[in-house]
Protein backbone atom coordinates (compact mmCIF):
# COMPACT_ATOMS: atom_id res chain seq x y z
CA UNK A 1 0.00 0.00 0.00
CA UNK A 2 0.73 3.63 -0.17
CA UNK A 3 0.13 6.80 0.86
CA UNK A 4 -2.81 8.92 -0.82
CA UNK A 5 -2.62 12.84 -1.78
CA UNK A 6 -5.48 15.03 -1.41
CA UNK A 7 -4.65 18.23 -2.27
CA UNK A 8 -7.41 20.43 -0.55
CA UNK A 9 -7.45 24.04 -2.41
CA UNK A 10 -9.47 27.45 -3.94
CA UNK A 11 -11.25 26.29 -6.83
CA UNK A 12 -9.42 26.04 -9.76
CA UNK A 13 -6.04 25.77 -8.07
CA UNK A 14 -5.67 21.76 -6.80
CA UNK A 15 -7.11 20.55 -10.52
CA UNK A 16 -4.70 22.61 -12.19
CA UNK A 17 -1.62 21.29 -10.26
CA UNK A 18 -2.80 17.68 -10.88
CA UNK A 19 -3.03 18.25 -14.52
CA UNK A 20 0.42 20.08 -14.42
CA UNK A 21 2.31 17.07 -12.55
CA UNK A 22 0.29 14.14 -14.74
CA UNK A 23 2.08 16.22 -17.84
CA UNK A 24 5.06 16.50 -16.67
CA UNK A 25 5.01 12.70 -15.11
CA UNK A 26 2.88 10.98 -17.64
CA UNK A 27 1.15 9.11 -14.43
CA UNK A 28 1.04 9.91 -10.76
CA UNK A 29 2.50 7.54 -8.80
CA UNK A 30 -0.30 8.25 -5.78
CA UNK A 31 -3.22 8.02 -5.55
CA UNK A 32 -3.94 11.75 -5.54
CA UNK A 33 -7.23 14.12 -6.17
CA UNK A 34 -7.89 17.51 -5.55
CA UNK A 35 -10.75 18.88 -3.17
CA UNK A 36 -11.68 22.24 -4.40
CA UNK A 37 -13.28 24.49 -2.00
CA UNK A 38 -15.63 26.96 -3.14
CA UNK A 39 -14.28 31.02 -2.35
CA UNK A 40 -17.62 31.39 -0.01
CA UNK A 41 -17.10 27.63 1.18
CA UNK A 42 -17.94 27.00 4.53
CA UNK A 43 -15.63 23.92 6.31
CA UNK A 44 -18.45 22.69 8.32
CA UNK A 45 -20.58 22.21 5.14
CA UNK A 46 -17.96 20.89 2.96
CA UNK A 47 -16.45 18.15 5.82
CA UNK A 48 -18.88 14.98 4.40
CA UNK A 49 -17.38 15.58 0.82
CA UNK A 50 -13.79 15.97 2.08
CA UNK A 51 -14.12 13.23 3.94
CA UNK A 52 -15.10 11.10 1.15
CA UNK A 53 -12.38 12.53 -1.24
CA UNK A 54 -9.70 11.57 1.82
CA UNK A 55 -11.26 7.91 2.01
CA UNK A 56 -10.95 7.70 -2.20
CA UNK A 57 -6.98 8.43 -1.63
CA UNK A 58 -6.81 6.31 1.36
CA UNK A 59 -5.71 2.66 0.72
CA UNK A 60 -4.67 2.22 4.17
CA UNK A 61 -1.96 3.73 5.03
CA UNK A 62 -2.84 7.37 5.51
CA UNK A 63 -3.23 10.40 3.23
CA UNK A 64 -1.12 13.71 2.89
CA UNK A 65 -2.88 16.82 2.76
CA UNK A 66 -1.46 19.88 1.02
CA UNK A 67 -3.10 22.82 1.13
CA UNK A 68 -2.61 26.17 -0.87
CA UNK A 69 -2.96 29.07 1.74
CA UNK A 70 -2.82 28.57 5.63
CA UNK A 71 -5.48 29.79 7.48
CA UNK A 72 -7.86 29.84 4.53
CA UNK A 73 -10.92 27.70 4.61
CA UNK A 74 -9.36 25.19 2.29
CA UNK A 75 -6.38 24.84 5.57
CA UNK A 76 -8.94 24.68 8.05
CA UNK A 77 -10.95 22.18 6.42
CA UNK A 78 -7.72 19.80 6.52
CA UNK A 79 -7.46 20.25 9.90
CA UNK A 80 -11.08 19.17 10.67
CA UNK A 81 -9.80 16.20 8.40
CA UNK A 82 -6.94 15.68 10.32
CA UNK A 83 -9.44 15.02 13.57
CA UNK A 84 -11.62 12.28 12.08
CA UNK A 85 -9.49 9.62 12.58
CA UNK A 86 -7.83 8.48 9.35
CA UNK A 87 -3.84 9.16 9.66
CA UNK A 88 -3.43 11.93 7.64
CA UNK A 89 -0.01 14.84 8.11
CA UNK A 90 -0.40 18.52 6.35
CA UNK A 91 1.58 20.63 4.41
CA UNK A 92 0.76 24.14 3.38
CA UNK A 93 1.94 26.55 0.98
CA UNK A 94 1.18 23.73 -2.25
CA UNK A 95 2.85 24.46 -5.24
CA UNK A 96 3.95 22.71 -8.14
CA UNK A 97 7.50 21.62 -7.27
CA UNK A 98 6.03 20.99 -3.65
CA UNK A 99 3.84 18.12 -5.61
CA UNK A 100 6.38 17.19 -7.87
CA UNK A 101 8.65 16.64 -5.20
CA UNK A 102 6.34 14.20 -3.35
CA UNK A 103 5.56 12.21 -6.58
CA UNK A 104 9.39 11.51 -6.65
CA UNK A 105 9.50 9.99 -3.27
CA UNK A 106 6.13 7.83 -3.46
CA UNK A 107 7.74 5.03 -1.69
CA UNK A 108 8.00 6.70 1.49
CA UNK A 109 5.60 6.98 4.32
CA UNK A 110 3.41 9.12 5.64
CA UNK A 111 5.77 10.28 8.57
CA UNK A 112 8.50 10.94 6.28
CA UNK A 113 6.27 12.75 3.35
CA UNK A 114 5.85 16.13 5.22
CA UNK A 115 9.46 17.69 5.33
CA UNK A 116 9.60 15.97 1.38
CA UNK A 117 6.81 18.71 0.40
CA UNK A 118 8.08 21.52 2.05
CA UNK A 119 12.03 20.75 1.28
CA UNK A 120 9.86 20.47 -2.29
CA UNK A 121 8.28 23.97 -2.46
CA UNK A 122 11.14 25.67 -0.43
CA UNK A 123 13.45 24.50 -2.85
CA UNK A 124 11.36 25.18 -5.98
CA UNK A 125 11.96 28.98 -5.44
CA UNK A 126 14.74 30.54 -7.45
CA UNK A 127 15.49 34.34 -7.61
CA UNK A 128 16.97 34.74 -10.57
CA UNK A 129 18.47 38.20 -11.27
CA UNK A 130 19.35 37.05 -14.52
């Protein structure tokens, strides 16, 4: 088994990252789906359908949840996740090379996946002055 990805976003964002990393990867090694939450979403309202979403990338061993803005409904929602009992560990701040980065190391688990996404995004930012 393996871990599952549930990126929990704003609308349009999560989808858009999936699609990026599929192109880039040709297949994700995860199971991984985006949650999208609506801009007037309310957490409370949308916890049954995350909740389902977590238990489509769950196969057992746990899910990581990356979220795009901390604090945001889409953040707060994963922490509500994080309380209904299925092992789950968050990351915020998604971005592409944050994603990327945790397709690359799909054989670890869900312990170790956490400081691979943020080494991930931290990493993925360049200033170039060029």
């Amino acid at each position: 088994m393996t871990v599952g990805v549930l990126l929990i976003t704003h609308e349009g964002i999560g989808s858009a990252l999936i699609a990026a990393a599929t192109r880039l990867l040709r297949q994700l090694p995860l199971k991984t789906e985006a949650f999208e939450v609506p801009w007037d979403g309310d957490a409370d309202t949308l916890l049954p359908a995350a909740s389902a979403a977590l238990r489509r990338v769950d196969d057992g061993d746990g899910a990581l949840l990356l979220t795009d803005l901390y604090g945001a409904t889409p953040s707060n929602l994963a922490s509500k996740l994080a309380r209904i009992g299925t092992p789950v560990r968050r990351v915020s701040a998604l971005n592409l090379p944050m994603l990327l980065r945790v397709m690359n190391y799909a054989d670890l688990e869900l312990d170790e996946l956490p400081a691979i996404a943020a080494a991930g995004a931290r990493n993925g930012v360049i200033q170039d002055d060029a």
